[in-house]
N, C-alpha and C. Protein backbone atom coordinates (compact mmCIF):
# COMPACT_ATOMS: atom_id res chain seq x y z
N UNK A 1 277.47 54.75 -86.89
CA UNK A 1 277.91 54.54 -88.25
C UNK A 1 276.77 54.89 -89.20
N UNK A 2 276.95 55.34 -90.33
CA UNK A 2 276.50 55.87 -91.38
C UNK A 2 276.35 54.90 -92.57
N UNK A 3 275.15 54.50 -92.87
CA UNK A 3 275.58 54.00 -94.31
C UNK A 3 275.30 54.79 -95.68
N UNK A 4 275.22 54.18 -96.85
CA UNK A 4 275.26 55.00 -98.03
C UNK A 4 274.30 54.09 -98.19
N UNK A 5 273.05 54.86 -99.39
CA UNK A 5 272.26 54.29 -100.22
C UNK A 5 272.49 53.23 -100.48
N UNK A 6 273.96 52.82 -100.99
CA UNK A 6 273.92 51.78 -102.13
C UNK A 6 274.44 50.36 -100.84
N UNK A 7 274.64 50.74 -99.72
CA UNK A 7 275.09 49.76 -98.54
C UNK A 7 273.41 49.23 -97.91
N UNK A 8 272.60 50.21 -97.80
CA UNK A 8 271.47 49.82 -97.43
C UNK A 8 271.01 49.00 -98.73
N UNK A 9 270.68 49.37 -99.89
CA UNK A 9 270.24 48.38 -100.84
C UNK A 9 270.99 47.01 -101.15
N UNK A 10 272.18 46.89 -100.64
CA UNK A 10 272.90 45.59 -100.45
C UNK A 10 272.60 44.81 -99.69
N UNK A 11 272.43 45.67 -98.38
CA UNK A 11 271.95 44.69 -97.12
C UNK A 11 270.88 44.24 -97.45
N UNK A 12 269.62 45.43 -97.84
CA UNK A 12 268.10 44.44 -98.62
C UNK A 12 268.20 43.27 -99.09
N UNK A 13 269.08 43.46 -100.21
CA UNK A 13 269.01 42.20 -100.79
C UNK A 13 269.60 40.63 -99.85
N UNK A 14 270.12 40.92 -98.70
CA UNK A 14 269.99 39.36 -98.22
C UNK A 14 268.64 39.18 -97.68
N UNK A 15 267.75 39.76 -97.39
CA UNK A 15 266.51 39.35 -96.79
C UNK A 15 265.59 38.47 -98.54
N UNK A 16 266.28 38.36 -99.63
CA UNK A 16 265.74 37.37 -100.59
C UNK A 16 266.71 35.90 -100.20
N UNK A 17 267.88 36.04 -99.84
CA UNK A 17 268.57 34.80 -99.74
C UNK A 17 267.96 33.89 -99.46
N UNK A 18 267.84 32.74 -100.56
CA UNK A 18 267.32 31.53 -99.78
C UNK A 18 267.52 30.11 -99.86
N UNK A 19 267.07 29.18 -99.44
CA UNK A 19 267.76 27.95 -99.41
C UNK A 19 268.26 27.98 -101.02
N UNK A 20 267.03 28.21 -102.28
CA UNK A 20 267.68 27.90 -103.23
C UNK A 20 269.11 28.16 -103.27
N UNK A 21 268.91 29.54 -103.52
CA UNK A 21 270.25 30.18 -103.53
C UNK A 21 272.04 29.63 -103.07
N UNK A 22 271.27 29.06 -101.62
CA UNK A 22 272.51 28.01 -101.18
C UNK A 22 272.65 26.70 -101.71
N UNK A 23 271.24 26.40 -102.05
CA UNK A 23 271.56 24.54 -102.99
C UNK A 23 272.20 24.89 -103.77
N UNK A 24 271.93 25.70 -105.01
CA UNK A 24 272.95 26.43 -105.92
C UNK A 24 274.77 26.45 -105.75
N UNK A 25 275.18 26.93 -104.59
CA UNK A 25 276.33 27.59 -104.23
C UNK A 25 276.75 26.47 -103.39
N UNK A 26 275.66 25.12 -103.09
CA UNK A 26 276.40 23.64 -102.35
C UNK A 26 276.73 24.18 -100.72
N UNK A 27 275.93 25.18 -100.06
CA UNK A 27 276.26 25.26 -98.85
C UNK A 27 274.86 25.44 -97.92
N UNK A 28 274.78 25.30 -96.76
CA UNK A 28 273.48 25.33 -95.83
C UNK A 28 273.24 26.37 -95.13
N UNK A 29 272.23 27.13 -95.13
CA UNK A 29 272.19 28.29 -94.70
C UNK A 29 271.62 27.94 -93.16
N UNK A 30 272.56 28.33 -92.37
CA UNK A 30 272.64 28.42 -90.89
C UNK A 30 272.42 29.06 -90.00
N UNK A 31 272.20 28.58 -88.24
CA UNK A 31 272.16 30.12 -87.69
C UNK A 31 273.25 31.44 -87.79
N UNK A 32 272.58 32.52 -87.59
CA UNK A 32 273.85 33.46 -87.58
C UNK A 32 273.64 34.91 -86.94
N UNK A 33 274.39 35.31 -86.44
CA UNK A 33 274.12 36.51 -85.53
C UNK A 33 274.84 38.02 -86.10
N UNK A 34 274.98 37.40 -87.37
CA UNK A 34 275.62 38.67 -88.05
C UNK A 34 276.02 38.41 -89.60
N UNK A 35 276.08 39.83 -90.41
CA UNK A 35 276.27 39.33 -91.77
C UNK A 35 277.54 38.20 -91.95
N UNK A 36 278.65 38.50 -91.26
CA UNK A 36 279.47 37.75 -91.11
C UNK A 36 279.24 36.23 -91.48
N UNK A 37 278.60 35.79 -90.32
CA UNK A 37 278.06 34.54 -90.07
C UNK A 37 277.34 34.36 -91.60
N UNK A 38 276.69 34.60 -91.89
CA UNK A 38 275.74 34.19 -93.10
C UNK A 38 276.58 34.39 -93.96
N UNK A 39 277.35 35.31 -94.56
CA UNK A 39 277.93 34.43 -95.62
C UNK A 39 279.76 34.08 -95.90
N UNK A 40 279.66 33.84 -94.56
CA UNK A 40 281.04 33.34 -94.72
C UNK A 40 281.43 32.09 -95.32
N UNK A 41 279.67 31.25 -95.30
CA UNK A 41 280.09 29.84 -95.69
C UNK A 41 280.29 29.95 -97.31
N UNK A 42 279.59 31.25 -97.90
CA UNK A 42 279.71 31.46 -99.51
C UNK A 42 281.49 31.62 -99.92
N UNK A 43 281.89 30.69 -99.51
CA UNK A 43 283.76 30.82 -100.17
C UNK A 43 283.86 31.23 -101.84
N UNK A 44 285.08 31.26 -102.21
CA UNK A 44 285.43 31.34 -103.62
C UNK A 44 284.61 30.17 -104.35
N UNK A 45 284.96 28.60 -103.93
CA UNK A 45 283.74 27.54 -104.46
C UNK A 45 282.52 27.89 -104.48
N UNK A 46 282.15 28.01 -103.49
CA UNK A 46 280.71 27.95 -103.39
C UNK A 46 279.95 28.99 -104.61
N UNK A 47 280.72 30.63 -104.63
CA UNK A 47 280.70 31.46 -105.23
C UNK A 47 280.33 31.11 -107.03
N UNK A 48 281.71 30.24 -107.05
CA UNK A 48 281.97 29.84 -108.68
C UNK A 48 280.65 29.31 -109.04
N UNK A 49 280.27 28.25 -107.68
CA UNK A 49 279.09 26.97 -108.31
C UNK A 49 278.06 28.23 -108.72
N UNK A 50 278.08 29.06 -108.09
CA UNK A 50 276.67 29.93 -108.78
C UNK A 50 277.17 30.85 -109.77
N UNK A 51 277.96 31.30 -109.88
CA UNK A 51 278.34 31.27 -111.27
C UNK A 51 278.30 30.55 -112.64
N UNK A 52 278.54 29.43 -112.24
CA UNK A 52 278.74 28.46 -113.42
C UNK A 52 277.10 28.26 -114.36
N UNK A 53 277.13 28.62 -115.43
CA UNK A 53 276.21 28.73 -116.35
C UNK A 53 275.56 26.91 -116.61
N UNK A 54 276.52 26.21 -115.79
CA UNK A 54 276.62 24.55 -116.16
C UNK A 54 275.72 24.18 -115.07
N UNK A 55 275.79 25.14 -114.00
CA UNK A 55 274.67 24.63 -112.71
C UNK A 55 273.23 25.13 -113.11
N UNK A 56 272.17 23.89 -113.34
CA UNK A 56 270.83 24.45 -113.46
C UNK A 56 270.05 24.67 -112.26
N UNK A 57 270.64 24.23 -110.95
CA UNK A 57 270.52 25.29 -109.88
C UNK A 57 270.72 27.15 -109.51
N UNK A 58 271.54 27.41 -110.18
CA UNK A 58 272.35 28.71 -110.18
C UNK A 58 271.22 29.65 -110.97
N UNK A 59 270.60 29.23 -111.52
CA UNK A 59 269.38 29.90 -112.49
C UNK A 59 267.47 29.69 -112.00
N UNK A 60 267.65 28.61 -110.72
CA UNK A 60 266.38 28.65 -110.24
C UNK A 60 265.86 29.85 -109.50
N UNK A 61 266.74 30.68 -108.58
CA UNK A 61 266.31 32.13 -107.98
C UNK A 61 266.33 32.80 -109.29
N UNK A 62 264.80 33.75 -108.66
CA UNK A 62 264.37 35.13 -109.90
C UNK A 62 266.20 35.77 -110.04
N UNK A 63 266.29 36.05 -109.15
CA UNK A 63 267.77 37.00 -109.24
C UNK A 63 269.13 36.48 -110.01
N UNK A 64 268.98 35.09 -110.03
CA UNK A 64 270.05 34.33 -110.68
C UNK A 64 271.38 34.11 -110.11
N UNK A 65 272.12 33.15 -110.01
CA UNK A 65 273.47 32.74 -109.36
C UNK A 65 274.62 33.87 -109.77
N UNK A 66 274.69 34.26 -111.14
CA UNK A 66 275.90 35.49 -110.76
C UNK A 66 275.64 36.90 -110.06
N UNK A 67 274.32 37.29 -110.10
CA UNK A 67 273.85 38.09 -109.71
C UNK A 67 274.07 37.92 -108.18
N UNK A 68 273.69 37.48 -107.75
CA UNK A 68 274.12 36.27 -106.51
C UNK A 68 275.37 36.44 -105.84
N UNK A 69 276.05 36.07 -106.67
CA UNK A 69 277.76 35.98 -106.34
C UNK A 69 278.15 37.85 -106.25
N UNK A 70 277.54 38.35 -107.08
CA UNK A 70 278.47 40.06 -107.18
C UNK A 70 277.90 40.13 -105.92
N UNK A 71 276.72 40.44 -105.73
CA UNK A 71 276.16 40.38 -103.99
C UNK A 71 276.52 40.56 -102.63
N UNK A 72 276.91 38.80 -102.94
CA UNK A 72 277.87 38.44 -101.91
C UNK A 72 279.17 39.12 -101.49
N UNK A 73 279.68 38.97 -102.81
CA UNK A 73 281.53 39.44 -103.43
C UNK A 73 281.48 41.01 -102.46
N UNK A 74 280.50 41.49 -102.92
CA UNK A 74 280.48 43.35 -102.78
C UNK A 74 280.39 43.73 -101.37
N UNK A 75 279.10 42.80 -100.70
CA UNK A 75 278.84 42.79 -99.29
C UNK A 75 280.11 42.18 -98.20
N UNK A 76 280.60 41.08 -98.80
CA UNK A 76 282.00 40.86 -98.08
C UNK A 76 283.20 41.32 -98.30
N UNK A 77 283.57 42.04 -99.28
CA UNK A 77 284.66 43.09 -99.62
C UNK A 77 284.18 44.58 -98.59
N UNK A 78 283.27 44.54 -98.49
CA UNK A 78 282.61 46.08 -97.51
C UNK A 78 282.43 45.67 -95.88
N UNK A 79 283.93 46.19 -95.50
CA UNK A 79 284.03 45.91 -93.74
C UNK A 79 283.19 46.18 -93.24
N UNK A 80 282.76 47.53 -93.60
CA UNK A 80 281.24 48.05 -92.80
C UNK A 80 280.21 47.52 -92.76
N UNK A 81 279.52 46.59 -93.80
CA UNK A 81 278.49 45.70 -94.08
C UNK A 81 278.71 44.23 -93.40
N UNK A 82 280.12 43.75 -93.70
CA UNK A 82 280.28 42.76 -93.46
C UNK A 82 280.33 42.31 -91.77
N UNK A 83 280.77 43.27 -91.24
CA UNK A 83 281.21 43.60 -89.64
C UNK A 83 279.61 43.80 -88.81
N UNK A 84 278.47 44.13 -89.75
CA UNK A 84 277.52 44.11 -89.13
C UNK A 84 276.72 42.92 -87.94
N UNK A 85 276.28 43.21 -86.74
CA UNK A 85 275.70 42.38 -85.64
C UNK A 85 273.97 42.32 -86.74
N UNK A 86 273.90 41.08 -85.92
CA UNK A 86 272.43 41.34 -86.60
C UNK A 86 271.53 41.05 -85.33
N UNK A 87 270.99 42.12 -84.61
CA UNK A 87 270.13 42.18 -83.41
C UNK A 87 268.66 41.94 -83.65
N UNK A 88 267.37 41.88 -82.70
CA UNK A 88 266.52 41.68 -82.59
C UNK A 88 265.49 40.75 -83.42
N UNK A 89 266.55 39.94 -83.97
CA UNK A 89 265.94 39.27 -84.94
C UNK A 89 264.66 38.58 -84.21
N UNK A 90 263.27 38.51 -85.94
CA UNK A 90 261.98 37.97 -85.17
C UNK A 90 262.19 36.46 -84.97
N UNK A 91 261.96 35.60 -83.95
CA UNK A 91 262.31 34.31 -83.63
C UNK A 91 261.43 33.87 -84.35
N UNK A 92 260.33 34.14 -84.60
CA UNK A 92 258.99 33.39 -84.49
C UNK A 92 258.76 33.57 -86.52
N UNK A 93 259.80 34.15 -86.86
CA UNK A 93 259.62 33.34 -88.29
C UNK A 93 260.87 32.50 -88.84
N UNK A 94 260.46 31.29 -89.35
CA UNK A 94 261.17 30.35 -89.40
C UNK A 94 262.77 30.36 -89.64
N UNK A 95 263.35 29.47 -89.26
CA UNK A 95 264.83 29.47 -89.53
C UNK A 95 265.04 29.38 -90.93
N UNK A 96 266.35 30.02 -91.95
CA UNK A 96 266.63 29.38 -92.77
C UNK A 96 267.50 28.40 -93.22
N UNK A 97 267.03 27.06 -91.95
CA UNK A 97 267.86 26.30 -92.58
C UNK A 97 267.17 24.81 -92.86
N UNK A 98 267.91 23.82 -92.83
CA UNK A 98 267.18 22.52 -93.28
C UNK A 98 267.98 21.82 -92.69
N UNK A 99 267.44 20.51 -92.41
CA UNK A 99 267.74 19.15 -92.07
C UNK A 99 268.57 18.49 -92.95
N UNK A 100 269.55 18.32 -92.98
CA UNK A 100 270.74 17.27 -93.56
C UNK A 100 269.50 16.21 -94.11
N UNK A 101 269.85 15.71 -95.14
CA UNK A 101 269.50 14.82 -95.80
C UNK A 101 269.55 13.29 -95.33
């Protein structure tokens, strides 16, 4: 498979995803073995919360919560992106996730 410029610069941008980003959007970023996995937990809710100009979470990432959401929106509307395995990942840098409260 082939991608396009603008599919590779999409995929870049999840290697910024980060916890903020999910406190923002009210979901936990988990293990995952494919784009799939990572942001499937970003639903229509989760989406809105970073949208919403009312969340002063949604505005703590440089990139910002709607910025955020088109992202997401674009990368999971794109079978080809979305359908991606994510192989050889490095173990030995940390997970992104956290401990339940």
């Amino acid at each position: 498979m082939y991608l396009t410029d603008e599919q590779i610069m999409l995929l870049e941008q999840l290697t910024y995803l980060t916890d903020d980003v999910a406190d923002a959007a009210g979901v936990l970023l988990g293990p995952y073995d494919s784009v799939e996995d990572l942001l499937q937990q970003f639903d229509d809710d989760a989406l809105q919360r970073l949208e919403d100009p009312g969340n002063p979470d949604s505005t703590k990432d440089y990139t910002g919560g709607k910025k955020w959401a088109a992202i997401i929106r674009q990368i999971k509307s794109d079978p080809d992106l979305y359908s991606l395995d994510i192989v050889n990942k490095d173990e030995t840098v940390a997970l992104l996730t956290r401990k339940a409260q």
